[in-house]
Protein backbone atom coordinates (compact mmCIF):
# COMPACT_ATOMS: atom_id res chain seq x y z
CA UNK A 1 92.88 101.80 112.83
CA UNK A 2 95.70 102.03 110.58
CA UNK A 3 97.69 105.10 110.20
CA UNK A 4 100.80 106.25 108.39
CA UNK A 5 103.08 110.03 108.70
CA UNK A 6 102.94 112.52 106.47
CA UNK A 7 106.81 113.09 105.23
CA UNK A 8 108.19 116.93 104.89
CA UNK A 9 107.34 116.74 101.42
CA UNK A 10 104.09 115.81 101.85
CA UNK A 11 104.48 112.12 100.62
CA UNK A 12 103.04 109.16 102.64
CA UNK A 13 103.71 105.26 102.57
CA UNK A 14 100.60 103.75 102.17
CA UNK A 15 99.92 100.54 104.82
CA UNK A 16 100.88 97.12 103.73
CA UNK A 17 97.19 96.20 104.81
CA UNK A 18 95.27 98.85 103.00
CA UNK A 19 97.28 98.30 99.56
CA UNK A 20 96.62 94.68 99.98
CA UNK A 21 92.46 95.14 100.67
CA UNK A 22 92.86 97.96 97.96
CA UNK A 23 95.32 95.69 95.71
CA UNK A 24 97.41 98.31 94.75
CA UNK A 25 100.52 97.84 93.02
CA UNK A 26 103.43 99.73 91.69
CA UNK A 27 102.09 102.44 88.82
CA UNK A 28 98.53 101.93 89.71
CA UNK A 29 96.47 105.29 90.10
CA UNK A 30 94.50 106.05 93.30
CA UNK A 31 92.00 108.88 94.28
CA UNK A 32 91.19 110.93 97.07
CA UNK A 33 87.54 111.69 97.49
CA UNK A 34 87.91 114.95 100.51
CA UNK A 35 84.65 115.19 102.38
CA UNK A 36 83.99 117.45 105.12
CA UNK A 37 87.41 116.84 107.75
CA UNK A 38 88.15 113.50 105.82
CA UNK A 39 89.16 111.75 102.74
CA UNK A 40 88.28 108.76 100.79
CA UNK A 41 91.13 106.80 98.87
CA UNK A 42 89.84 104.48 96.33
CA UNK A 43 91.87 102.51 93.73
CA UNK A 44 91.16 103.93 90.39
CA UNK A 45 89.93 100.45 87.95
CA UNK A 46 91.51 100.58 84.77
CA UNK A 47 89.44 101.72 81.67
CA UNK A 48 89.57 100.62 78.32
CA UNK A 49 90.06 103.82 76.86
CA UNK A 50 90.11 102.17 72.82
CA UNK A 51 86.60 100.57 74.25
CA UNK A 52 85.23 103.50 74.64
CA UNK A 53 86.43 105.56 71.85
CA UNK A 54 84.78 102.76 69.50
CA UNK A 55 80.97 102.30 71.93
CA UNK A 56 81.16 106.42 71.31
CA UNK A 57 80.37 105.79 67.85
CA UNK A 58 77.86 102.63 68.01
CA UNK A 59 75.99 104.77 70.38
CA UNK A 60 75.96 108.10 68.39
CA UNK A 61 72.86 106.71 66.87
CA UNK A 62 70.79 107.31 69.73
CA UNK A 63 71.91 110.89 70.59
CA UNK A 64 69.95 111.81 67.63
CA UNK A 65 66.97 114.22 67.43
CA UNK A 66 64.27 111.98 66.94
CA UNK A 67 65.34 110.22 70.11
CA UNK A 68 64.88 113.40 72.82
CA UNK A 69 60.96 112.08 72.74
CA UNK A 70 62.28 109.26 75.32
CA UNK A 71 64.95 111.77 77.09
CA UNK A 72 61.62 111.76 80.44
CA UNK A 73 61.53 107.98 80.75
């Protein structure tokens, strides 16, 4: 088990051994998934945000009308 303190102001080092499984690195984001007395800390993967923004538009065509016949498959 690794474990690291909790500073007064709430800040934390994370372990050596986690960022390297995790491969974080200086200004990557992480995220804390809380679950019942736990939490979950995940690296957040990077996202092509100027991807997306263009595939939004290529697939507008099938958010059409005429295409809710399939939305039960």
């Amino acid at each position: 088990m690794i474990t690291s303190k909790v500073t007064s102001k709430a800040q934390t080092t994370i372990p050596k051994k986690v960022r390297e499984k995790l491969d974080i690195h200086v200004n990557d984001t992480i995220m804390f998934e809380i679950k019942e007395d736990y939490a979950i800390i995940r690296k957040l993967k990077v996202v092509d945000t100027g991807y997306l923004k263009a595939l939004e538009t290529i697939l507008e065509e099938w958010n059409s009308e005429e295409d809710s016949v399939y939305d039960d498959l």
